[in-house]
N, C-alpha and C. Protein backbone atom coordinates (compact mmCIF):
# COMPACT_ATOMS: atom_id res chain seq x y z
N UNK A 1 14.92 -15.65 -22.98
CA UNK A 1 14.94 -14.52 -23.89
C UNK A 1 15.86 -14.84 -25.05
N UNK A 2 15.34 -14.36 -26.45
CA UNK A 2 16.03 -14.55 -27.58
C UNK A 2 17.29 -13.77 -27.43
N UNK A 3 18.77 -14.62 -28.06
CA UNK A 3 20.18 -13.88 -27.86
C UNK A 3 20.04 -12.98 -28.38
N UNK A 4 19.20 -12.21 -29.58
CA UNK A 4 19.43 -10.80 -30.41
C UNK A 4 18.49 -10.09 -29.26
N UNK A 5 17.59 -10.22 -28.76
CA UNK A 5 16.97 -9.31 -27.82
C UNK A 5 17.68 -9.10 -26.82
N UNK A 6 18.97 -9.83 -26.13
CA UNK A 6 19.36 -9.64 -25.07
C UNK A 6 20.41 -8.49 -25.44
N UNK A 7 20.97 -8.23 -26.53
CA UNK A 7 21.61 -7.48 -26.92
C UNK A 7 21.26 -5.70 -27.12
N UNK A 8 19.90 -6.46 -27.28
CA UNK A 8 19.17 -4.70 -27.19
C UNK A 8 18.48 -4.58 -25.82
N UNK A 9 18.90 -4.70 -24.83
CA UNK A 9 18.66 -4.59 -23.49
C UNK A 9 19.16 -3.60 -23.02
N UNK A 10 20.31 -3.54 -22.79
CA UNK A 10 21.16 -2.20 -22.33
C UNK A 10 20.82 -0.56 -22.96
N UNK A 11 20.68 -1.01 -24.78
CA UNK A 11 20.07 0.22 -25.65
C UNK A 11 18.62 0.52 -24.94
N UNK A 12 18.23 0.06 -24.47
CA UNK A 12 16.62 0.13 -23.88
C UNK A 12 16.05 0.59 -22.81
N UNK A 13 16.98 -0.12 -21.94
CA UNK A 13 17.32 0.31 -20.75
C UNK A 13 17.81 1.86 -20.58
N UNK A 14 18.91 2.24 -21.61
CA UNK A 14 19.15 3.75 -21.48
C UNK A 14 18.52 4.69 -21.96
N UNK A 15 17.68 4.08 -23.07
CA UNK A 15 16.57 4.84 -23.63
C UNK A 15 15.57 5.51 -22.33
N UNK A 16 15.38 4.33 -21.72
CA UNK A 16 14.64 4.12 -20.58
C UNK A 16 14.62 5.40 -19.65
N UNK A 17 16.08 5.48 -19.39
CA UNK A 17 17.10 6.09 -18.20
C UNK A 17 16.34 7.56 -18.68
N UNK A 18 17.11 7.71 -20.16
CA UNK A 18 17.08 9.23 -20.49
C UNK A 18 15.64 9.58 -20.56
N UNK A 19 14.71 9.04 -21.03
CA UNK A 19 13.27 9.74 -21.39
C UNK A 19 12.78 9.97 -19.67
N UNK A 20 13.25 9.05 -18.61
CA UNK A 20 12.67 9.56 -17.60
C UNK A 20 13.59 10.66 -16.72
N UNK A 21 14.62 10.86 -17.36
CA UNK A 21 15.43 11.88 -16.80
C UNK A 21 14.50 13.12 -17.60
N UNK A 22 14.34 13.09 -18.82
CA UNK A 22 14.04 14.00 -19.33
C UNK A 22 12.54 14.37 -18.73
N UNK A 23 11.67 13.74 -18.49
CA UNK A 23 10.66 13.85 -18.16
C UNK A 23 10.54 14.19 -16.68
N UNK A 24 11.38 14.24 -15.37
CA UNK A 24 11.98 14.87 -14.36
C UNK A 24 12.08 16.07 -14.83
N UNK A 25 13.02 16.82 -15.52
CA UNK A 25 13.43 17.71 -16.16
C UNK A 25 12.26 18.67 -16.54
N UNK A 26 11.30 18.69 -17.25
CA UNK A 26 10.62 19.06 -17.51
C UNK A 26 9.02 18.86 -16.22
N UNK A 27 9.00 18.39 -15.31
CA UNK A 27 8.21 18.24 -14.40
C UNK A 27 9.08 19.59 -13.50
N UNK A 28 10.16 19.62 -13.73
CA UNK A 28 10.98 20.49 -12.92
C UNK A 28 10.86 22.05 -13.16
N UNK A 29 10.84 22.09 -14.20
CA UNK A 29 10.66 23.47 -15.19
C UNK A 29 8.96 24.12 -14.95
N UNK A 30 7.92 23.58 -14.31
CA UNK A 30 6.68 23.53 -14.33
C UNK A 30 6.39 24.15 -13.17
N UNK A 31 7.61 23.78 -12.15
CA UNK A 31 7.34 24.65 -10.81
C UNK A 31 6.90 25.91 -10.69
N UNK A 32 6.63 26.84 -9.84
CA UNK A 32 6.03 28.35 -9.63
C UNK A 32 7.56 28.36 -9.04
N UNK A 33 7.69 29.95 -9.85
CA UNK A 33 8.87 30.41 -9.22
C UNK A 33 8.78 30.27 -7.29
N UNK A 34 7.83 30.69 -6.68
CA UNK A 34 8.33 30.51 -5.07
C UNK A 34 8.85 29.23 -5.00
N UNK A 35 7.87 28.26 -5.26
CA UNK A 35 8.42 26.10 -5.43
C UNK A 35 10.25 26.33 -5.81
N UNK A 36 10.35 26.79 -7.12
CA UNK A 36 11.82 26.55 -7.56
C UNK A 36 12.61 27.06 -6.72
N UNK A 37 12.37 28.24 -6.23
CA UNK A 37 13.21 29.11 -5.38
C UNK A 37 13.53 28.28 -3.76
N UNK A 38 12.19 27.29 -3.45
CA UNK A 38 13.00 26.76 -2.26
C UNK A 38 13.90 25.99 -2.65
N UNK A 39 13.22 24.54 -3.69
CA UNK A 39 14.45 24.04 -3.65
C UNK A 39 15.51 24.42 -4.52
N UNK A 40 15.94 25.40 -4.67
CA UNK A 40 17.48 25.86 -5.05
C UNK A 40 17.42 26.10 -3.51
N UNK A 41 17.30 26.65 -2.71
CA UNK A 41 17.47 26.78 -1.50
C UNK A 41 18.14 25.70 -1.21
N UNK A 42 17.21 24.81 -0.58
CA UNK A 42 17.65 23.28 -0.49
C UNK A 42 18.89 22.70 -1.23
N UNK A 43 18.68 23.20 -2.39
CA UNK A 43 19.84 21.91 -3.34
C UNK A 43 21.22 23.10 -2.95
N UNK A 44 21.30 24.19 -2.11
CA UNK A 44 22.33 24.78 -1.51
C UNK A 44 23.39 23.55 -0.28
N UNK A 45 22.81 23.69 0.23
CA UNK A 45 23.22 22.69 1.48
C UNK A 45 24.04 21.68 1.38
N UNK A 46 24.08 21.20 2.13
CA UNK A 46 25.16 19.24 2.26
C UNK A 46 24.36 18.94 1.75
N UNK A 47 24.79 17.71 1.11
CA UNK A 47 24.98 16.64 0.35
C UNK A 47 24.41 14.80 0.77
N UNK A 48 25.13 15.60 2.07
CA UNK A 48 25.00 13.85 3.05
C UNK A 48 25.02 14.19 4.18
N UNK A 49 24.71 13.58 5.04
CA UNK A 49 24.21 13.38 6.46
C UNK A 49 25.09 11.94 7.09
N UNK A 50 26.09 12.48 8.10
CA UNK A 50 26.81 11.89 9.08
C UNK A 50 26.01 10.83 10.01
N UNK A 51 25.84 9.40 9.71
CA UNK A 51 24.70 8.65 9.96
C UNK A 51 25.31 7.81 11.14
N UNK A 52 27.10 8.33 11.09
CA UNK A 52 28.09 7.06 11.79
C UNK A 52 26.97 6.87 13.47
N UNK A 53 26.48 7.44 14.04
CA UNK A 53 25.91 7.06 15.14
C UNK A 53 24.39 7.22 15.26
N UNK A 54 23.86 6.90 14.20
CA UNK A 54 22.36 6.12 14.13
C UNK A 54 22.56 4.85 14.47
N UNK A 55 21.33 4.20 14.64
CA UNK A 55 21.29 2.65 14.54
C UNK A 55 21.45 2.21 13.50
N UNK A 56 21.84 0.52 13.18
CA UNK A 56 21.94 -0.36 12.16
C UNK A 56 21.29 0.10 11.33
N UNK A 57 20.12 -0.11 11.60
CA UNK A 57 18.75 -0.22 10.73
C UNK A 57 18.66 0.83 9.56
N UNK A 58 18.44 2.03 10.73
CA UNK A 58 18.53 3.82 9.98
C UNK A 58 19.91 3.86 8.88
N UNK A 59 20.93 3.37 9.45
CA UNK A 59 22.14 3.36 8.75
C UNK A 59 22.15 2.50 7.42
N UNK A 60 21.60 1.42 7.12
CA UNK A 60 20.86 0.67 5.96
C UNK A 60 19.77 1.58 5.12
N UNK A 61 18.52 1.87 5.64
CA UNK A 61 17.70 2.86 5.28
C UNK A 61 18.10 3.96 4.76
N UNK A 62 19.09 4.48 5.36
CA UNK A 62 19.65 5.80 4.73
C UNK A 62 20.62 5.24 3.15
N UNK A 63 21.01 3.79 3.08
CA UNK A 63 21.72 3.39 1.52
C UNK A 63 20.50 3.29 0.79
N UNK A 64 19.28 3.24 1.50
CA UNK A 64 18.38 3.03 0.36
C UNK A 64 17.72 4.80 -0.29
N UNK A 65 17.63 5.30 1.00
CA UNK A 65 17.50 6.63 0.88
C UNK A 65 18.67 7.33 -0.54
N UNK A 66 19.96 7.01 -0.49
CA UNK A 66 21.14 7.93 -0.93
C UNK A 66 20.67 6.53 -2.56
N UNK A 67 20.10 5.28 -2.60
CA UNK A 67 20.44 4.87 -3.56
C UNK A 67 19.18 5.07 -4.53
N UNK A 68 18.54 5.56 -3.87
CA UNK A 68 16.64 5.68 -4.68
C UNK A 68 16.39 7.14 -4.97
N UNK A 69 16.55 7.78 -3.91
CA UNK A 69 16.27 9.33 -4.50
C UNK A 69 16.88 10.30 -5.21
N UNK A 70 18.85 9.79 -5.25
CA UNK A 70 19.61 10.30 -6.09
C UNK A 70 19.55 10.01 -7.44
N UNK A 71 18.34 9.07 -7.93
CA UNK A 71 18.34 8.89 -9.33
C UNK A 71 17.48 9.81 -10.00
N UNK A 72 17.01 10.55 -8.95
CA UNK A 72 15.48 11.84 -9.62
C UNK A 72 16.03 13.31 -9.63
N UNK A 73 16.90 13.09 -8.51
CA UNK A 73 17.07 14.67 -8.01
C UNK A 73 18.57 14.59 -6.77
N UNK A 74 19.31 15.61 -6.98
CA UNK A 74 20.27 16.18 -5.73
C UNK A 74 19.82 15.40 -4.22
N UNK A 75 20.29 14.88 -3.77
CA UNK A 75 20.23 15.03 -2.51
C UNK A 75 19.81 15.92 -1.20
N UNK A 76 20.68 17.04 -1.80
CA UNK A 76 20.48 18.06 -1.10
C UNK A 76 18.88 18.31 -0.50
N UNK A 77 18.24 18.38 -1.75
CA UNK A 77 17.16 18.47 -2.06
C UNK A 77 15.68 17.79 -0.49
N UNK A 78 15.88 16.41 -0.40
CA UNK A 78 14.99 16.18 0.94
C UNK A 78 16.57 16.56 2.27
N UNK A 79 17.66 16.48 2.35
CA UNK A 79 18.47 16.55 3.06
C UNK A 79 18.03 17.68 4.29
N UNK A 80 17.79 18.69 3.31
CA UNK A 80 18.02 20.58 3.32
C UNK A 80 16.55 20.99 3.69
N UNK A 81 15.78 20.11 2.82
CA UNK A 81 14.00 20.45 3.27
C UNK A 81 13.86 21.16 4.54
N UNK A 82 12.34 22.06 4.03
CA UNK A 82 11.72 22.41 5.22
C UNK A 82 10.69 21.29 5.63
N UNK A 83 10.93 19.74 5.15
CA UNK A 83 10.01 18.97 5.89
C UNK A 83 10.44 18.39 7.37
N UNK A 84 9.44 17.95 8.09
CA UNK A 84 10.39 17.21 9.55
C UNK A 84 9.48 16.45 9.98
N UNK A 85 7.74 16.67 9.28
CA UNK A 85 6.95 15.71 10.40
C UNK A 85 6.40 14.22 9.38
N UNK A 86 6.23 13.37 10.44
CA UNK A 86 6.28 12.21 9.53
C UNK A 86 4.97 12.53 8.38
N UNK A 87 3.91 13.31 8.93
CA UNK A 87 2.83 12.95 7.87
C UNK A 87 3.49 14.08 6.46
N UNK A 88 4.37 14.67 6.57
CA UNK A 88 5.10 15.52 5.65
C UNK A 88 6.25 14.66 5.05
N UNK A 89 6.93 14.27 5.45
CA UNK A 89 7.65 12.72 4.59
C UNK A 89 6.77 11.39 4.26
N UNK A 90 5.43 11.70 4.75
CA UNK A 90 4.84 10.48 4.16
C UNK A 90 4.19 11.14 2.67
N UNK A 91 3.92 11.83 2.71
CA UNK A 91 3.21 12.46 1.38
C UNK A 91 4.47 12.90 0.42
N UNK A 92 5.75 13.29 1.13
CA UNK A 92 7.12 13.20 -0.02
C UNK A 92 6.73 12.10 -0.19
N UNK A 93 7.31 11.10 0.35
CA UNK A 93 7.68 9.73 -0.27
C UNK A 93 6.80 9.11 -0.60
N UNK A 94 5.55 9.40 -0.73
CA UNK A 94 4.20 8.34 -1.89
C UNK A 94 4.71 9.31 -3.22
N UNK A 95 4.97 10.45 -3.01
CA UNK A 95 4.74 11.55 -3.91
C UNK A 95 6.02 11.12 -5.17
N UNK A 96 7.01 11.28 -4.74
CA UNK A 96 8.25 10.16 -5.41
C UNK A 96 7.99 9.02 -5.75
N UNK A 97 7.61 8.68 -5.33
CA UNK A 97 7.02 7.08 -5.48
C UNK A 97 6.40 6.93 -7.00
N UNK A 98 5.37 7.66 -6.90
CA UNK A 98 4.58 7.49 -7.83
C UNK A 98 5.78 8.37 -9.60
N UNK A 99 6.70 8.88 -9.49
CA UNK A 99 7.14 9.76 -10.40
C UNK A 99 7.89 8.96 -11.47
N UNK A 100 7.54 8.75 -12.71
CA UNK A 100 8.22 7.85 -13.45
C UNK A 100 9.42 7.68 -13.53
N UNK A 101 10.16 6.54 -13.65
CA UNK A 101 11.25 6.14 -13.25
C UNK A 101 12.05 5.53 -12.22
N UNK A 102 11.20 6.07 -10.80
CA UNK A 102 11.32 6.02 -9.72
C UNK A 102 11.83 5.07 -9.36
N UNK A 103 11.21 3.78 -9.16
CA UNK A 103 11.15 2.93 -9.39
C UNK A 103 11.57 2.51 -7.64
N UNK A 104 10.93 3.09 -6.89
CA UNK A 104 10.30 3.25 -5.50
C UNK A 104 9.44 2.29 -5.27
N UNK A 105 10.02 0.92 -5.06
CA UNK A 105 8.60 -0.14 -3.85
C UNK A 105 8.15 0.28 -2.86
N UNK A 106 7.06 -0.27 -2.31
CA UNK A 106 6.35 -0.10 -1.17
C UNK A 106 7.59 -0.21 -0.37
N UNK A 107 8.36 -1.05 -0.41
CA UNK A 107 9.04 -1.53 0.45
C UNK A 107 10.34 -0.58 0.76
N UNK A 108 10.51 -0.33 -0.46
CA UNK A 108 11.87 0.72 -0.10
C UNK A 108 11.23 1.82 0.42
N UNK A 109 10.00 2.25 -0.08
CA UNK A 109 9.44 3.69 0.46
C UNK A 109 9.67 3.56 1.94
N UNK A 110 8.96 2.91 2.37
CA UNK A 110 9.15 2.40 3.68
C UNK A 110 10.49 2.69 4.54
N UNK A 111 10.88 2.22 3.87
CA UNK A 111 12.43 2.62 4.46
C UNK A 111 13.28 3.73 4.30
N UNK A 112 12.72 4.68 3.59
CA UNK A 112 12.85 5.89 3.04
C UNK A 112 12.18 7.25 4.21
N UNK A 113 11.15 6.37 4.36
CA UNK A 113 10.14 7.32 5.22
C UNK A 113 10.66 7.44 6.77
N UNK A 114 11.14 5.81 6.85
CA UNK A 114 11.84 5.61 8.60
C UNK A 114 13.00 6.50 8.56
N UNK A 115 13.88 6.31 7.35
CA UNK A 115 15.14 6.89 7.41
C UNK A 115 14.73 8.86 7.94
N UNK A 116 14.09 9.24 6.94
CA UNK A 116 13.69 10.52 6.96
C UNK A 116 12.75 11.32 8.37
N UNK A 117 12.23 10.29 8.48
CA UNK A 117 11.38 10.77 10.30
C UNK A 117 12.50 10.51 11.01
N UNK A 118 13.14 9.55 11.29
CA UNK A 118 14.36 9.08 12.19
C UNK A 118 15.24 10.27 12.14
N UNK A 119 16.05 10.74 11.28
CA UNK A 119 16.88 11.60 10.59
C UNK A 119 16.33 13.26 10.98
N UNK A 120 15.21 13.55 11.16
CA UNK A 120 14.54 14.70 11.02
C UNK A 120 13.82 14.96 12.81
N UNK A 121 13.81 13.55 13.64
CA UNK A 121 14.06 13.89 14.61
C UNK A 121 14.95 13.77 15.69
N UNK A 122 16.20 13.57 15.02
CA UNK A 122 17.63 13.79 15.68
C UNK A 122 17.92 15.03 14.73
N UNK A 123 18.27 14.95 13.76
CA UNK A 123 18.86 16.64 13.08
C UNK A 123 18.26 17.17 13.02
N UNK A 124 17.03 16.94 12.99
CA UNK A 124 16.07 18.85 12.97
C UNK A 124 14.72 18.35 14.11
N UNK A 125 15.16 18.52 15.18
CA UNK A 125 14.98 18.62 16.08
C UNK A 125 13.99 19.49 16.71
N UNK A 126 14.81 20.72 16.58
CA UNK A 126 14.39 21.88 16.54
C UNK A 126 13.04 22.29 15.93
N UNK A 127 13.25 22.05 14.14
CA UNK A 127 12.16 22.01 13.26
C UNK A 127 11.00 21.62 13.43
N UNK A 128 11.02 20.31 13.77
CA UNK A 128 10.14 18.81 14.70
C UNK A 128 9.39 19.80 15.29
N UNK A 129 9.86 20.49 16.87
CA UNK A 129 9.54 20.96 17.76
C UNK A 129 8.74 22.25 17.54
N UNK A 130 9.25 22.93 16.89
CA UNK A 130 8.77 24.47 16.09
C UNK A 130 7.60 23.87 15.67
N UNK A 131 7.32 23.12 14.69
CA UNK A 131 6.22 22.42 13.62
C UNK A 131 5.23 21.48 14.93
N UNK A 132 5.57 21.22 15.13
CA UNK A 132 4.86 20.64 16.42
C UNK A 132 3.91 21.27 17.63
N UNK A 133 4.47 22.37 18.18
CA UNK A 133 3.81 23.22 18.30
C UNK A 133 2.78 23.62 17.64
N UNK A 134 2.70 24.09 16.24
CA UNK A 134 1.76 24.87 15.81
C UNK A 134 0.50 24.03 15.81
N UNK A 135 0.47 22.37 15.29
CA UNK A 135 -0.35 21.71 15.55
C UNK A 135 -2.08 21.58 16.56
N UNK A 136 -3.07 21.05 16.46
CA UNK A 136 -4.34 21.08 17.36
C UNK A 136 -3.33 19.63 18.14
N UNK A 137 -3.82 19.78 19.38
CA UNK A 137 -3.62 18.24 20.07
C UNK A 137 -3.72 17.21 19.47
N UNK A 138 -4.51 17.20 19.24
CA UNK A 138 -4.66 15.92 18.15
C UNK A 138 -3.78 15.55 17.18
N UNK A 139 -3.56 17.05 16.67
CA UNK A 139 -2.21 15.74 15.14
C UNK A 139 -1.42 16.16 15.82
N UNK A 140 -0.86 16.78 16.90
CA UNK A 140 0.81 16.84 17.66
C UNK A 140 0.62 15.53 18.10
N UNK A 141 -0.39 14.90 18.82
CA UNK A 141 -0.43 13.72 19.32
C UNK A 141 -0.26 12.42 18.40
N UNK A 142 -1.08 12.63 17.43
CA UNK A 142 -0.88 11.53 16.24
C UNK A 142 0.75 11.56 15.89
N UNK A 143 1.26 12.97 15.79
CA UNK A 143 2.59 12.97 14.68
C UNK A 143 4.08 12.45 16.01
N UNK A 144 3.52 12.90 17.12
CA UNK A 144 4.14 12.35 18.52
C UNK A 144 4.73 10.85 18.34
N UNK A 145 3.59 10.37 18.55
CA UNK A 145 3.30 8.87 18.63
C UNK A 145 4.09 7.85 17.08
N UNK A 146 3.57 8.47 16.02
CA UNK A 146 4.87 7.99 14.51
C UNK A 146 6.12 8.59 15.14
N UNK A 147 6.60 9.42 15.62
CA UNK A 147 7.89 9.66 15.51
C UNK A 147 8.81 8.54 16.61
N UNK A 148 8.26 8.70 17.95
CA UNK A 148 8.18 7.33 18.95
C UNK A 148 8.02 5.97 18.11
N UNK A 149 7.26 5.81 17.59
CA UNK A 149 7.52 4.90 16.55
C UNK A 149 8.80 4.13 15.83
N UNK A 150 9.09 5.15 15.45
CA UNK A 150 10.05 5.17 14.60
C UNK A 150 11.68 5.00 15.15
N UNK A 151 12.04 5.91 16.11
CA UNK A 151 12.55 6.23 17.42
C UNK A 151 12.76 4.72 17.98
N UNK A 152 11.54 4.02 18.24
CA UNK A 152 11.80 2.93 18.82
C UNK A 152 12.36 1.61 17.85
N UNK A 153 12.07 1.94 16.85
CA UNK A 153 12.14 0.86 15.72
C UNK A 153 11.36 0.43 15.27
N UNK A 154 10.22 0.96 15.87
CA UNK A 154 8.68 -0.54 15.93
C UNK A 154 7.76 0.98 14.33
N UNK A 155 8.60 1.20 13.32
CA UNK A 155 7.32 1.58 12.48
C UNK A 155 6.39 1.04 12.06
N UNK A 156 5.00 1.35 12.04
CA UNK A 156 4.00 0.90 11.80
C UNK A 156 3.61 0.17 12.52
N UNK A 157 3.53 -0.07 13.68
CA UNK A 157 3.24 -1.09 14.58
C UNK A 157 2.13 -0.23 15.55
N UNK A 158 0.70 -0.74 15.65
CA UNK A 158 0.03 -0.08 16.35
C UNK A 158 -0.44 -1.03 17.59
């Protein structure tokens, strides 16, 4: 790269930063008042999640979690959710994914999604269980079997 272009890198880069902050911003403003009203709900809550006795793995996943999704939005925000079942963090996290700026790989998604099923069936537990219930056999059984999954370490492994 030419030395005068490397100089306008950083200017570019923040250009970068702000038009997709701004463009968050305004994706944000678009919500239906019920949408906004949960997550202010949500963006009420903690912040962070006490990971000291997860596994390795989850405990890595969750830096990618705190280092990818805090560039769009609060934390609070998936922390606090009323989501818990994996096919409900799988459609968050394509859903982010795709949101400019993001800048969400397959790969980190991935690890975003383990962190968040992992996370959602040790702390919301409960939720899991409630939501689980309501289910036909069939997707309690499908959403069963990802969470065991996950649980075991072995995601995506059929």
């Amino acid at each position: 790269m030419h030395s005068s272009t490397n100089k306008h890198v950083p200017w570019i880069l923040s250009a970068l930063l702000l038009l997709s902050a701004g463009l968050l911003r305004a994706e944000e403003e678009k919500l239906d008042p019920e949408t906004k009203a949960r997550v202010e709900r949500f963006e009420k809550g903690p912040s962070t999640i006490d990971v000291s006795a997860y596994p390795v793995l989850i405990k890595a996943n969750y830096e990618v979690f705190r280092e990818k999704c805090a560039l769009c939005h609060k934390l609070n925000r998936p922390i606090n959710s009323d989501y818990a079942l994996p096919d409900e963090w799988s459609r968050y996290v394509k859903r982010m994914m795709f949101k400019p700026g993001s800048n969400i790989s397959a790969g980190a998604g991935k690890k975003i999604y383990t962190f968040l099923v992992y996370d959602s069936a040790v702390r919301k537990k409960a939720m899991v269980d409630e939501k689980l219930a309501k289910l036909t056999a069939e997707e309690r059984t499908a959403e069963e079997a990802k969470i065991k999954e996950v649980l075991a370490g072995e995601p995506g492994k059929k």
